[in-house]
PDB file of N, CA and C in Angstrom:
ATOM      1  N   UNK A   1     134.134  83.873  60.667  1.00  0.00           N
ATOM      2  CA  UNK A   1     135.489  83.647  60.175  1.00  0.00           C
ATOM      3  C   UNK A   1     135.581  84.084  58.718  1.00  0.00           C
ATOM      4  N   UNK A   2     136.825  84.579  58.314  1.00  0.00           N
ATOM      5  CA  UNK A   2     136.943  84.775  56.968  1.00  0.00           C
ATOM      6  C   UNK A   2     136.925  83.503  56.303  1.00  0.00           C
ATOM      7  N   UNK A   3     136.991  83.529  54.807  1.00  0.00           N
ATOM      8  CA  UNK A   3     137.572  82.529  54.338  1.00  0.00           C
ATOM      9  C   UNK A   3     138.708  81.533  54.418  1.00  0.00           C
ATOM     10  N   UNK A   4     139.587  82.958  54.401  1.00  0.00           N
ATOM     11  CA  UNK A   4     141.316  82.171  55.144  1.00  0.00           C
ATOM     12  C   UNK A   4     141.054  81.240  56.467  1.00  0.00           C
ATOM     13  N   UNK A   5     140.706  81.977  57.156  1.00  0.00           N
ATOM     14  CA  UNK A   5     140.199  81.478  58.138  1.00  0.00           C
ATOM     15  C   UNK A   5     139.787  79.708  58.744  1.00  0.00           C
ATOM     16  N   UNK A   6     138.638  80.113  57.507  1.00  0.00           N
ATOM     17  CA  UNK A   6     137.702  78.623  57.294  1.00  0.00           C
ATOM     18  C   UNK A   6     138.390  77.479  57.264  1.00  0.00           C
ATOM     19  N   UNK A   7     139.019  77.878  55.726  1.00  0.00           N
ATOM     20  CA  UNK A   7     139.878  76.803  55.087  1.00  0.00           C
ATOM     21  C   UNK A   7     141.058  76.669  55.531  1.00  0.00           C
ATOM     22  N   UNK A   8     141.917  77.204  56.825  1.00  0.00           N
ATOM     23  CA  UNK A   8     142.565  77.308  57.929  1.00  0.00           C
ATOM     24  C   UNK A   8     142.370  76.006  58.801  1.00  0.00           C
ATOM     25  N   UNK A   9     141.345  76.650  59.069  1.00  0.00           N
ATOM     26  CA  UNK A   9     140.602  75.689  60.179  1.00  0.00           C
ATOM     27  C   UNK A   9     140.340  73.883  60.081  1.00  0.00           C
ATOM     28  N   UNK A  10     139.702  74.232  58.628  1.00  0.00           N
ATOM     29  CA  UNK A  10     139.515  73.252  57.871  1.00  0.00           C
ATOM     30  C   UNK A  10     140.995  72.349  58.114  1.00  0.00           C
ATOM     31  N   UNK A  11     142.342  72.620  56.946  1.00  0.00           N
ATOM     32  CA  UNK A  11     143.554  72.133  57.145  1.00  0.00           C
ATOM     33  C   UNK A  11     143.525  71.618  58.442  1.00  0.00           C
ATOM     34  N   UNK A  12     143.677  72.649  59.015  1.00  0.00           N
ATOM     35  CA  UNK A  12     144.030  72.006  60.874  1.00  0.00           C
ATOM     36  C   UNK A  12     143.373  70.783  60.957  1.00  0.00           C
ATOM     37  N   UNK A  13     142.109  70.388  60.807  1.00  0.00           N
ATOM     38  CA  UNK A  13     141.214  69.265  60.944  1.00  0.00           C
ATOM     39  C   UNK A  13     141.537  68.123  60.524  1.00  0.00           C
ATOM     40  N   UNK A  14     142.132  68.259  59.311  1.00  0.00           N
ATOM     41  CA  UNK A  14     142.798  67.487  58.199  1.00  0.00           C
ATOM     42  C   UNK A  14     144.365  67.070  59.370  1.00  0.00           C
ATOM     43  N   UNK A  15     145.027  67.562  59.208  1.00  0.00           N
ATOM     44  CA  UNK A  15     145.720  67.228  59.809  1.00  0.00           C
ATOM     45  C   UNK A  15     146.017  66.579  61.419  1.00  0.00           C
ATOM     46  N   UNK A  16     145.060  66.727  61.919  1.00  0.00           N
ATOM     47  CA  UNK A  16     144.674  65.910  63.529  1.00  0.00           C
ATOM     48  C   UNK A  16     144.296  64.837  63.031  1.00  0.00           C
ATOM     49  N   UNK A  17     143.191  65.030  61.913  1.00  0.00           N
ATOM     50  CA  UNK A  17     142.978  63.788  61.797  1.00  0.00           C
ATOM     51  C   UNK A  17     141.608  63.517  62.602  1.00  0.00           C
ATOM     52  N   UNK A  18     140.732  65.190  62.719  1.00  0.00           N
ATOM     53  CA  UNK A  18     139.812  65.656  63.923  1.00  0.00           C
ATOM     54  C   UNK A  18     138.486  65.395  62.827  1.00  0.00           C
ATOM     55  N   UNK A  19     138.056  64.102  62.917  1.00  0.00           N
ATOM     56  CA  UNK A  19     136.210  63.964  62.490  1.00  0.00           C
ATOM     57  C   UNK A  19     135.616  65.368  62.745  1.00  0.00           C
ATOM     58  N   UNK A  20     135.382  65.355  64.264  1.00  0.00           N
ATOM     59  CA  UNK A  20     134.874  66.039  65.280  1.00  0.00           C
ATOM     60  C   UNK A  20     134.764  67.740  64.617  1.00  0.00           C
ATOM     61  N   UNK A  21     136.334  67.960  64.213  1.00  0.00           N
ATOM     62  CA  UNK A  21     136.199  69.442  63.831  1.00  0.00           C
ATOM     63  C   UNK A  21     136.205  69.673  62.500  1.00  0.00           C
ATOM     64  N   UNK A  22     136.275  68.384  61.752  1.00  0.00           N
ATOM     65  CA  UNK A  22     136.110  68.566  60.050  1.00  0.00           C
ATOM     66  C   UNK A  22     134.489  68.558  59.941  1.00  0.00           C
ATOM     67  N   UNK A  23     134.332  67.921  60.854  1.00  0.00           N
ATOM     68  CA  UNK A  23     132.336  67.975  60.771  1.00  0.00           C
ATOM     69  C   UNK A  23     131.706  69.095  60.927  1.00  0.00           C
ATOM     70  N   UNK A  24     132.327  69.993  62.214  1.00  0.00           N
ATOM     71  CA  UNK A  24     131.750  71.361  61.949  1.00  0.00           C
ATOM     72  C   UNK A  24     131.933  72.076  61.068  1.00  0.00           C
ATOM     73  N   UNK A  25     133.089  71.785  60.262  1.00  0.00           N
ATOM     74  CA  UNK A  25     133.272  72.759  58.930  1.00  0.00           C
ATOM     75  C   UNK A  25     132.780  72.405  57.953  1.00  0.00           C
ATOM     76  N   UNK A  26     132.420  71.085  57.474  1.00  0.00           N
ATOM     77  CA  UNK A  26     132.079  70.835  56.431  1.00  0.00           C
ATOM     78  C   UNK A  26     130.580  71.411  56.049  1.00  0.00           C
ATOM     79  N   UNK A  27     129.886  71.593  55.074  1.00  0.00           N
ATOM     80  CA  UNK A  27     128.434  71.686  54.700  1.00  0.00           C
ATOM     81  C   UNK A  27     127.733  71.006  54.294  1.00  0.00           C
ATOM     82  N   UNK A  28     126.715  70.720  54.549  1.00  0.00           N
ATOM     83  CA  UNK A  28     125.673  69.844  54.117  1.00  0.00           C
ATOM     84  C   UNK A  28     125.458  69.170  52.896  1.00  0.00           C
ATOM     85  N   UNK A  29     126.234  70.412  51.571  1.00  0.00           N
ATOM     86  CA  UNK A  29     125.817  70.231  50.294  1.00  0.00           C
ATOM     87  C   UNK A  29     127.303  70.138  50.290  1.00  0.00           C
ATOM     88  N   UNK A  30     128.478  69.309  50.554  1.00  0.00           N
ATOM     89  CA  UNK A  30     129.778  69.624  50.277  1.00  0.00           C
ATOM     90  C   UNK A  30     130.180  68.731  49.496  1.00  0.00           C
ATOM     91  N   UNK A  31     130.929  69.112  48.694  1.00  0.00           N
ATOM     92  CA  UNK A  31     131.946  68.249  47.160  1.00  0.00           C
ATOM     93  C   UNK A  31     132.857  68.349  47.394  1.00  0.00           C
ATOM     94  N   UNK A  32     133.521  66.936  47.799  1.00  0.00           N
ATOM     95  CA  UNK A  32     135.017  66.775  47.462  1.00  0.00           C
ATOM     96  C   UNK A  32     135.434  66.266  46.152  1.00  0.00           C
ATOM     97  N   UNK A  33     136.786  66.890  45.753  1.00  0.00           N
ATOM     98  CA  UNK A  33     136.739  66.454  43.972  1.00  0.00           C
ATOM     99  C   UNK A  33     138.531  65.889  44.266  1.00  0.00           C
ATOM    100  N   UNK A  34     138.853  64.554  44.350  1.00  0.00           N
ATOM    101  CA  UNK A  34     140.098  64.412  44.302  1.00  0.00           C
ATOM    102  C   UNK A  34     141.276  65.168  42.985  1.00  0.00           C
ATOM    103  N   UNK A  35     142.284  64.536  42.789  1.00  0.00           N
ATOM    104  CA  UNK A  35     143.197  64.942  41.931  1.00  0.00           C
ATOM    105  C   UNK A  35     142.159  64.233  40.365  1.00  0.00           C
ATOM    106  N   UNK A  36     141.904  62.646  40.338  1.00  0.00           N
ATOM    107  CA  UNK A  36     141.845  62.120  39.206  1.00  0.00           C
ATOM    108  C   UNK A  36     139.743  63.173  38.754  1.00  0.00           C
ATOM    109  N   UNK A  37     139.704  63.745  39.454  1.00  0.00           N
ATOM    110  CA  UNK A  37     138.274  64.254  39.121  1.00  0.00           C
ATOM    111  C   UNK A  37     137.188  63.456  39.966  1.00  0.00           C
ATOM    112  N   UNK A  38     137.655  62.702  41.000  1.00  0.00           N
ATOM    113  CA  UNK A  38     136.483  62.003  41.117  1.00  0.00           C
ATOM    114  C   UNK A  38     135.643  62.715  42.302  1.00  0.00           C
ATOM    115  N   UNK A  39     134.631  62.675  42.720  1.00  0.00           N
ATOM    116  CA  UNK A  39     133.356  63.649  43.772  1.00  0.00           C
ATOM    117  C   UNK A  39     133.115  62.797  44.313  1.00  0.00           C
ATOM    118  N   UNK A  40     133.269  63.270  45.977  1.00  0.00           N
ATOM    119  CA  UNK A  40     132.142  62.315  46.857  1.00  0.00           C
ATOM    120  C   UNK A  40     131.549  63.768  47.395  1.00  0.00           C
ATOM    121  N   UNK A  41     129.927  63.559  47.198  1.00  0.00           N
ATOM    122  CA  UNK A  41     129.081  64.629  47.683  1.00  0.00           C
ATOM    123  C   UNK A  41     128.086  64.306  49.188  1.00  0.00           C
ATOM    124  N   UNK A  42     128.049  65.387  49.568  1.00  0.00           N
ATOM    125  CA  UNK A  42     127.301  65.351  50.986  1.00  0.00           C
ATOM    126  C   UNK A  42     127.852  65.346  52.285  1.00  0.00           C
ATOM    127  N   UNK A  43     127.555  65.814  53.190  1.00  0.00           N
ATOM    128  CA  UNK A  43     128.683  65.660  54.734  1.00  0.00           C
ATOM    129  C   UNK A  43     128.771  64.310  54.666  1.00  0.00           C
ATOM    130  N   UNK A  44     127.678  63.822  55.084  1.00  0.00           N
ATOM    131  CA  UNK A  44     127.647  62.279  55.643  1.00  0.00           C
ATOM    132  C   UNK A  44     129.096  61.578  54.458  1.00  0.00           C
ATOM    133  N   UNK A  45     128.685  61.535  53.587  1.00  0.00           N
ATOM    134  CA  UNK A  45     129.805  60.904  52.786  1.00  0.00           C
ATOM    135  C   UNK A  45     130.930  60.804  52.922  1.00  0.00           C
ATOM    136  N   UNK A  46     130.907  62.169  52.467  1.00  0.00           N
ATOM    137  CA  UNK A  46     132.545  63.179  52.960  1.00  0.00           C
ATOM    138  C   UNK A  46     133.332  62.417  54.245  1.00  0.00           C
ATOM    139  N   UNK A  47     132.386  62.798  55.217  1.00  0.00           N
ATOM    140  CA  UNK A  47     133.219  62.976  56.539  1.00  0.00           C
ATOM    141  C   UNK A  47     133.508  60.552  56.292  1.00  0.00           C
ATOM    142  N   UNK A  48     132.341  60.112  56.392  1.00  0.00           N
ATOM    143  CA  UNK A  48     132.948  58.773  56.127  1.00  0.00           C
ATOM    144  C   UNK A  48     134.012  58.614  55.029  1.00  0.00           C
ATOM    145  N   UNK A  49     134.394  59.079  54.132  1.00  0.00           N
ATOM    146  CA  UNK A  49     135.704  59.213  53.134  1.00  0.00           C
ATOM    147  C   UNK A  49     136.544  59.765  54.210  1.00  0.00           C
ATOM    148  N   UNK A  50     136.903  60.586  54.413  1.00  0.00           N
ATOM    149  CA  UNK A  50     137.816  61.352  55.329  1.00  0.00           C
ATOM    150  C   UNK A  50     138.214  60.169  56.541  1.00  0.00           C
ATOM    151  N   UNK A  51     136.667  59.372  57.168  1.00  0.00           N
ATOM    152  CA  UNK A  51     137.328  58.598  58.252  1.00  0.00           C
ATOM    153  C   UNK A  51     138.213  57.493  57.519  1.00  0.00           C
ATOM    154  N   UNK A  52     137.994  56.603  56.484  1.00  0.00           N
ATOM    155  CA  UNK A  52     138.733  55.831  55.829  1.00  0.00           C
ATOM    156  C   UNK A  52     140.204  56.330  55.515  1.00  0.00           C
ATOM    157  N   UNK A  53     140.019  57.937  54.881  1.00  0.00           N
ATOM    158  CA  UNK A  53     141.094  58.564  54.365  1.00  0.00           C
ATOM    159  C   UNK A  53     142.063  58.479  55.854  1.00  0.00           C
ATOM    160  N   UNK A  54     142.025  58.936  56.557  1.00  0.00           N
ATOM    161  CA  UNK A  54     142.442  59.115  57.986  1.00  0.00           C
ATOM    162  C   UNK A  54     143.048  57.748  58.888  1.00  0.00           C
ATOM    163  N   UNK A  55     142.648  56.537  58.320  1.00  0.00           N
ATOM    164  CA  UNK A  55     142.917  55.151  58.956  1.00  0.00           C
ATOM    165  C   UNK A  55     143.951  54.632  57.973  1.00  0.00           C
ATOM    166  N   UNK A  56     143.624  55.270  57.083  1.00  0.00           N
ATOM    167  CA  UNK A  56     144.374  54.270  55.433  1.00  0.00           C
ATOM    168  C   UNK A  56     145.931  55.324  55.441  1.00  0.00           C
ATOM    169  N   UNK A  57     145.983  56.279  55.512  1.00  0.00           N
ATOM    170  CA  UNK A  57     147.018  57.310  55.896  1.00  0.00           C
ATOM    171  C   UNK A  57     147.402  57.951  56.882  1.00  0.00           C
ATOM    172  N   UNK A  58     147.920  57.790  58.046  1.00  0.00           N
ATOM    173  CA  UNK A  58     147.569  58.660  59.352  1.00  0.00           C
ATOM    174  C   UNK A  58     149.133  59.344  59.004  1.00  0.00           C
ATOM    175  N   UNK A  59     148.979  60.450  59.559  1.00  0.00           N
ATOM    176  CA  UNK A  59     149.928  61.558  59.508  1.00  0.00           C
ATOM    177  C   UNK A  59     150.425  61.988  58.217  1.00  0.00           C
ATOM    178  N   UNK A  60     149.202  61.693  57.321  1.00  0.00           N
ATOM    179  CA  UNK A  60     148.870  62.747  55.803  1.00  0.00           C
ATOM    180  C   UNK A  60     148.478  63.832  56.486  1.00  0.00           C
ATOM    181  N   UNK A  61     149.371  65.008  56.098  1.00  0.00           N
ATOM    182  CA  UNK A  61     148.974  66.406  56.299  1.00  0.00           C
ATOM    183  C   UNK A  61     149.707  67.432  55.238  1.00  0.00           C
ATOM    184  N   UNK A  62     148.345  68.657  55.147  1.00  0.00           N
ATOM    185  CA  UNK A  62     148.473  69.761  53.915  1.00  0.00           C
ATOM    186  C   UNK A  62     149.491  70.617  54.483  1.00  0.00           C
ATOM    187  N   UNK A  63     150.408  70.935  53.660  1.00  0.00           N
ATOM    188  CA  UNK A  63     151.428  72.076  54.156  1.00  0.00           C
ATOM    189  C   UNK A  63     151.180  73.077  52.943  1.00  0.00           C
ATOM    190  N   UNK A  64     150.571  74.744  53.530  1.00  0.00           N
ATOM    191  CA  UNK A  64     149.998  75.700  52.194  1.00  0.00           C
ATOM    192  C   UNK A  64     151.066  77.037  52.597  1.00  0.00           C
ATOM    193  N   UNK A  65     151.448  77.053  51.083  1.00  0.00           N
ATOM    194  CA  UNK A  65     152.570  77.988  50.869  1.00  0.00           C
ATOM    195  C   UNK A  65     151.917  79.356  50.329  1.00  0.00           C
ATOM    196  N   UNK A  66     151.016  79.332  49.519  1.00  0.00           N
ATOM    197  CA  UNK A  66     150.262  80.404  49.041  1.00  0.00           C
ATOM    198  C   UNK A  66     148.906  80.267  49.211  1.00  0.00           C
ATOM    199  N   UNK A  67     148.116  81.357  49.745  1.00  0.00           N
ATOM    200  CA  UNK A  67     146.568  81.373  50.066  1.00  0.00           C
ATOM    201  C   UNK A  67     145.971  82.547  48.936  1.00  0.00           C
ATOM    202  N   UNK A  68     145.139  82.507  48.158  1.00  0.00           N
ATOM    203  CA  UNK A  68     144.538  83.810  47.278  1.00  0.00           C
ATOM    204  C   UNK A  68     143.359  83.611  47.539  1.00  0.00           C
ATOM    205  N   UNK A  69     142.731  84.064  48.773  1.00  0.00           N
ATOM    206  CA  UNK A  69     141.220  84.366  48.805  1.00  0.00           C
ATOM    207  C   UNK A  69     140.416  85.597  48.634  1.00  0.00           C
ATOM    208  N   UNK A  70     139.051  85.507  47.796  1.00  0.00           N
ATOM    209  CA  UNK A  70     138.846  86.756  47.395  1.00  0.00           C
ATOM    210  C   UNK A  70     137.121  86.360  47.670  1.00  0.00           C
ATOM    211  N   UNK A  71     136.731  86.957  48.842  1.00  0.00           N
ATOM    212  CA  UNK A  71     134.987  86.499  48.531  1.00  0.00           C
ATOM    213  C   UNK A  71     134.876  85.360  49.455  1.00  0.00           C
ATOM    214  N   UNK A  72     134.304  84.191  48.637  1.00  0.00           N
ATOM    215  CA  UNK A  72     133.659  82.940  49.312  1.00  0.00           C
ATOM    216  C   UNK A  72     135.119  82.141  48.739  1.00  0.00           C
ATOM    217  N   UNK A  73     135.483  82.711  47.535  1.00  0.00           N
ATOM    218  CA  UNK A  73     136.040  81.465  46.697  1.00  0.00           C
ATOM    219  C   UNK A  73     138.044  81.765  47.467  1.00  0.00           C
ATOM    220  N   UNK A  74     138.762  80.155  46.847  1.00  0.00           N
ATOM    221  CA  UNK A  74     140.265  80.355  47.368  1.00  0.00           C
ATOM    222  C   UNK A  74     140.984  79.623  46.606  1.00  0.00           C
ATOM    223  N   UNK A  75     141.869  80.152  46.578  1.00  0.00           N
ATOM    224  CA  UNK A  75     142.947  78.969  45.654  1.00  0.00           C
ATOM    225  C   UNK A  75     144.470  78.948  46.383  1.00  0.00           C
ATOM    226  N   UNK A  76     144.230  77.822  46.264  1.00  0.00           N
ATOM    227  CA  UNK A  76     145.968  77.545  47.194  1.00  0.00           C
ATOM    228  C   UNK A  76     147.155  76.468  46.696  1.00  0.00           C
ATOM    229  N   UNK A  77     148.148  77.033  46.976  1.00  0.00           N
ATOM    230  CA  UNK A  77     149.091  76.222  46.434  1.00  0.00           C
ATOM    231  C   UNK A  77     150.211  75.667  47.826  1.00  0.00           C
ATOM    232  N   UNK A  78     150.329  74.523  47.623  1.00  0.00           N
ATOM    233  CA  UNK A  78     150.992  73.735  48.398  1.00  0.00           C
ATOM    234  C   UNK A  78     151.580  72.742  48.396  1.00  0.00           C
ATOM    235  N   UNK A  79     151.657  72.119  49.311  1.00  0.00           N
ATOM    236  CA  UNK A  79     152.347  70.542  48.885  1.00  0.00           C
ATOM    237  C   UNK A  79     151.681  69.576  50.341  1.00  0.00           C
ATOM    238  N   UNK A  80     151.872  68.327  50.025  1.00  0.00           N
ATOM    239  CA  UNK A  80     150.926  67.431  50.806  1.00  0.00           C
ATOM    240  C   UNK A  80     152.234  66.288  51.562  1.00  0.00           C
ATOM    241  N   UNK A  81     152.072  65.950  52.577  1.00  0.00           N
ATOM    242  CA  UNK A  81     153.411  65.416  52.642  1.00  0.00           C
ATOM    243  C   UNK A  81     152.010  63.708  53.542  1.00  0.00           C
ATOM    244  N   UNK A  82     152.938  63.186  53.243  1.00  0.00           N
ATOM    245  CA  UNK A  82     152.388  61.478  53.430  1.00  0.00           C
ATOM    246  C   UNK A  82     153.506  60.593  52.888  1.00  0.00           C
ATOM    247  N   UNK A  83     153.560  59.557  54.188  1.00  0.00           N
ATOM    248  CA  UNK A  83     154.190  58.089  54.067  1.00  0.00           C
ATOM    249  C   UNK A  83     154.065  57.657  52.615  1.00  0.00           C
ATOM    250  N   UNK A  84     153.138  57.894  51.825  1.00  0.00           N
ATOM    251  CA  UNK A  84     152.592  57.063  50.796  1.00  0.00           C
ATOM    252  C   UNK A  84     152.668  57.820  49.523  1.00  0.00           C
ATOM    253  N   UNK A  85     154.177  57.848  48.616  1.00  0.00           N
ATOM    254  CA  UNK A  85     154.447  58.849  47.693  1.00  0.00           C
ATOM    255  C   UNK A  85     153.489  59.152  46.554  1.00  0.00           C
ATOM    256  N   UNK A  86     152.613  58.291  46.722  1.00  0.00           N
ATOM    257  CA  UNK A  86     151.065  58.646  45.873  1.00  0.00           C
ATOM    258  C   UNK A  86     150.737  60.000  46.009  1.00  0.00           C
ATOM    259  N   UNK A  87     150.908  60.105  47.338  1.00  0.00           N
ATOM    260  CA  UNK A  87     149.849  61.158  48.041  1.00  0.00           C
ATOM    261  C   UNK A  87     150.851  62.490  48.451  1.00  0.00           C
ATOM    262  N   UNK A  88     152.295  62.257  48.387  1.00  0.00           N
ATOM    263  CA  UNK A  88     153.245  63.046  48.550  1.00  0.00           C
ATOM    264  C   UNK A  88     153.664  64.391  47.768  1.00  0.00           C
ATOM    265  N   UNK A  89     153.608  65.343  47.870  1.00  0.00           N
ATOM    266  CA  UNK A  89     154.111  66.753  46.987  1.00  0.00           C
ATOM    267  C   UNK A  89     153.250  67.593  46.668  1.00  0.00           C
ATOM    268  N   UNK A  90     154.006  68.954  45.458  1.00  0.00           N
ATOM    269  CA  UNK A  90     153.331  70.012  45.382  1.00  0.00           C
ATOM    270  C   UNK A  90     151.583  69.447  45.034  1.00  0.00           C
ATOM    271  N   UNK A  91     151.052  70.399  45.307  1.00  0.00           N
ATOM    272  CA  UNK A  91     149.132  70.538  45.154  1.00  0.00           C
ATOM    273  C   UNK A  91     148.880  71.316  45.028  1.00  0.00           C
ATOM    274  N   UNK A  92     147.698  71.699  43.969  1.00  0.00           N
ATOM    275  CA  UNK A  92     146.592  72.865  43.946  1.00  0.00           C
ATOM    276  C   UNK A  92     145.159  72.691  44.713  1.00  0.00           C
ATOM    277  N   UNK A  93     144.759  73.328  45.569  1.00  0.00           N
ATOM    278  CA  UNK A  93     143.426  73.290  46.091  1.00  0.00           C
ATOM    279  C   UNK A  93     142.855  74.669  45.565  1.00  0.00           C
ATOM    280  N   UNK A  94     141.698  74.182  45.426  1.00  0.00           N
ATOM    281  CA  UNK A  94     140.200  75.215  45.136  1.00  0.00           C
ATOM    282  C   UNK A  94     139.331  75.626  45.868  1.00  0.00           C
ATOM    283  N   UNK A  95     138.765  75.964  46.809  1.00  0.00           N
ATOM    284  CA  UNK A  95     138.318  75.908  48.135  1.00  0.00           C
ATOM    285  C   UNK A  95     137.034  76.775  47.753  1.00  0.00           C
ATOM    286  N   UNK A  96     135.928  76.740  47.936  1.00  0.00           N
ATOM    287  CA  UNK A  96     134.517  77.632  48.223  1.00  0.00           C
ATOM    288  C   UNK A  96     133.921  77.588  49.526  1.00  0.00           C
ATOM    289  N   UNK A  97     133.938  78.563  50.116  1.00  0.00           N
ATOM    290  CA  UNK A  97     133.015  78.616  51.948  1.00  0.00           C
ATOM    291  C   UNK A  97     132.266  79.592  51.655  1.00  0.00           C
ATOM    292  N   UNK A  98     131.229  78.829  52.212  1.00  0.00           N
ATOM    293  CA  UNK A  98     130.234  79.811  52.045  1.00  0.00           C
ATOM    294  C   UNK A  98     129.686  80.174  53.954  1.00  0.00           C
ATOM    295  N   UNK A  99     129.183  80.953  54.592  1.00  0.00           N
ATOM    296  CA  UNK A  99     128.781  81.020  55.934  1.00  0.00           C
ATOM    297  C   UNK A  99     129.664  80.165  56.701  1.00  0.00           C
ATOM    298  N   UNK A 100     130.974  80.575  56.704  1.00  0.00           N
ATOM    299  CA  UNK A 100     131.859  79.326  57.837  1.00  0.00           C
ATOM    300  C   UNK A 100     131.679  78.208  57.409  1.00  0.00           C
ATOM    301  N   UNK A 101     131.070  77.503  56.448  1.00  0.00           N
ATOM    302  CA  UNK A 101     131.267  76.085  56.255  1.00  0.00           C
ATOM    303  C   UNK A 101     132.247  75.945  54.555  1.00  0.00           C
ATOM    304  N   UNK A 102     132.618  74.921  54.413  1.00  0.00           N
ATOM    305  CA  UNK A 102     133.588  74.403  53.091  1.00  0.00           C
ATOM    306  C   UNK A 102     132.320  73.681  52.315  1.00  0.00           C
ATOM    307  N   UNK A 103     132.285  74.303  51.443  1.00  0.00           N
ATOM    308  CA  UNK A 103     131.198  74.043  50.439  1.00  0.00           C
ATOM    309  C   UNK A 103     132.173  72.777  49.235  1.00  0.00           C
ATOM    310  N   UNK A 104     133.231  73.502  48.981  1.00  0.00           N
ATOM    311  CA  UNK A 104     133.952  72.509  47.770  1.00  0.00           C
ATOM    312  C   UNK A 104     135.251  72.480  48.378  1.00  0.00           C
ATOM    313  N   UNK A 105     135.973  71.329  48.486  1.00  0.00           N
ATOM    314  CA  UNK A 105     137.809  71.250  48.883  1.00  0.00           C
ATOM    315  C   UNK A 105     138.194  70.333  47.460  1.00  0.00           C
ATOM    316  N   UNK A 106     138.892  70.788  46.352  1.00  0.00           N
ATOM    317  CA  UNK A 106     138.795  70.478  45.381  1.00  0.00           C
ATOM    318  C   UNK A 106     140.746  70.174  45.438  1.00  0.00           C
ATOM    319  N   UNK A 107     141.619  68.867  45.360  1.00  0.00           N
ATOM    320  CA  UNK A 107     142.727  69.158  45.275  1.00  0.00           C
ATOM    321  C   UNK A 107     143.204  69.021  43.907  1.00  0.00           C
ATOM    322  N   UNK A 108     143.862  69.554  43.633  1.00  0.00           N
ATOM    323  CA  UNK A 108     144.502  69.020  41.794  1.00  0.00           C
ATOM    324  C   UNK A 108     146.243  68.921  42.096  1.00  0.00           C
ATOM    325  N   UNK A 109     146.669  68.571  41.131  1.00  0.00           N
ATOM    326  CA  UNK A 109     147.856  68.355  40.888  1.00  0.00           C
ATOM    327  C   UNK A 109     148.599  69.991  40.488  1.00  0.00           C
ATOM    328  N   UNK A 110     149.960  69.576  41.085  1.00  0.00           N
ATOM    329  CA  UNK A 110     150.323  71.380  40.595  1.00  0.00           C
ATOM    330  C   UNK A 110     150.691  71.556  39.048  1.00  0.00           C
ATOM    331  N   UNK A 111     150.525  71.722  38.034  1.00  0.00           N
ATOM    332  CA  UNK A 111     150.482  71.919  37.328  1.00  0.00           C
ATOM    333  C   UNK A 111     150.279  73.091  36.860  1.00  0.00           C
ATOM    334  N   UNK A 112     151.175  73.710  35.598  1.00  0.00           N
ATOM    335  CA  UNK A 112     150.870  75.113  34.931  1.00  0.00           C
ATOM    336  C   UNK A 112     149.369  75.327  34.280  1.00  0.00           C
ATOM    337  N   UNK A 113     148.725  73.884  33.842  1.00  0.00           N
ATOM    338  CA  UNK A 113     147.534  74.139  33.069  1.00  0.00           C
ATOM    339  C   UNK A 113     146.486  74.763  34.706  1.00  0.00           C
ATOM    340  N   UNK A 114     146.719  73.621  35.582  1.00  0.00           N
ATOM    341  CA  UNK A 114     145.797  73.926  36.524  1.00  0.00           C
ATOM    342  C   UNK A 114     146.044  75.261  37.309  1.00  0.00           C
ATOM    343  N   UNK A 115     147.194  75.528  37.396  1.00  0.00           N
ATOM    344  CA  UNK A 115     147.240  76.990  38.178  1.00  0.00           C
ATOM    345  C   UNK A 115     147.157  77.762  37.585  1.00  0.00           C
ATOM    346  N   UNK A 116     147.010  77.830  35.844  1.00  0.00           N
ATOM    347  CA  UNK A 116     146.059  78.580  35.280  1.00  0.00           C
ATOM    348  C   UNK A 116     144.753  78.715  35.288  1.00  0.00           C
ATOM    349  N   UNK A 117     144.027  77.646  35.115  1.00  0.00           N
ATOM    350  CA  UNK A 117     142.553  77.557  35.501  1.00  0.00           C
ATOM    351  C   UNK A 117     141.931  78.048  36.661  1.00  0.00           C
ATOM    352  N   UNK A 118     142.789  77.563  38.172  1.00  0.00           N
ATOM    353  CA  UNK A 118     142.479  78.552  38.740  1.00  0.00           C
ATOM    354  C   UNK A 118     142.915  79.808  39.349  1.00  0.00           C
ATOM    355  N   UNK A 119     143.566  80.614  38.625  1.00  0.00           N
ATOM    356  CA  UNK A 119     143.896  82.063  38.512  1.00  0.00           C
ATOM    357  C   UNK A 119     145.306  82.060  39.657  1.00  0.00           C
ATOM    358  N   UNK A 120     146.101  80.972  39.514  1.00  0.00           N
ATOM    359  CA  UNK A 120     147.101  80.935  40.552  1.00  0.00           C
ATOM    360  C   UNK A 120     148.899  81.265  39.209  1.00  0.00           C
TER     361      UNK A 120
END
């Protein structure tokens, strides 16, 4: 799979709400970095964050308006839609896949500083 692809795939997962198929995508060595900066590292982790994330929010899902992938690395701009206006509106994601798996899903806030930083 390409990158687009990946992190395609990935979304989709996110949005079912699919353990099952976020597990095959994820990587072994994977970093999630929320909006406030914070990291949970490792599948095992991850995917247990994600199951919490997934019980605590159900029918949180990524809606991506712009994809710029070049290589391994991606940057995307979107918006996040959820019951819970915390979690509601525009977003920046950062995305790295390396061999079909999501190495980093990094979301930030949309912001001009951040969609400068990452080349969006």
């Amino acid at each position: 799979m390409t990158t687009s692809e990946t992190l395609i795939a990935f979304n989709d997962a996110i949005t079912r709400a699919d353990l099952v198929a976020l597990g095959a995508l994820v990587a072994p060595d994977h970093v999630f970095i929320d909006p406030a900066g914070h990291e949970v590292r490792g599948k095992d982790d991850v995917l247990a964050a994600w199951r919490g994330f997934f019980a605590a929010f159900p029918g949180y899902r990524n809606v991506f308006e712009d994809i710029h992938a070049e290589g391994a690395h991606a940057m995307i701009r979107g918006h996040s839609v959820c019951d819970d206006p915390r979690l509601a509106g525009p977003a920046l994601w950062r995305v790295e896949v390396i061999e079909d798996s999501v190495t980093v899903w990094h979301v930030m806030e949309d912001t001009e500083e951040n969609r400068r930083s990452i080349g969006l």
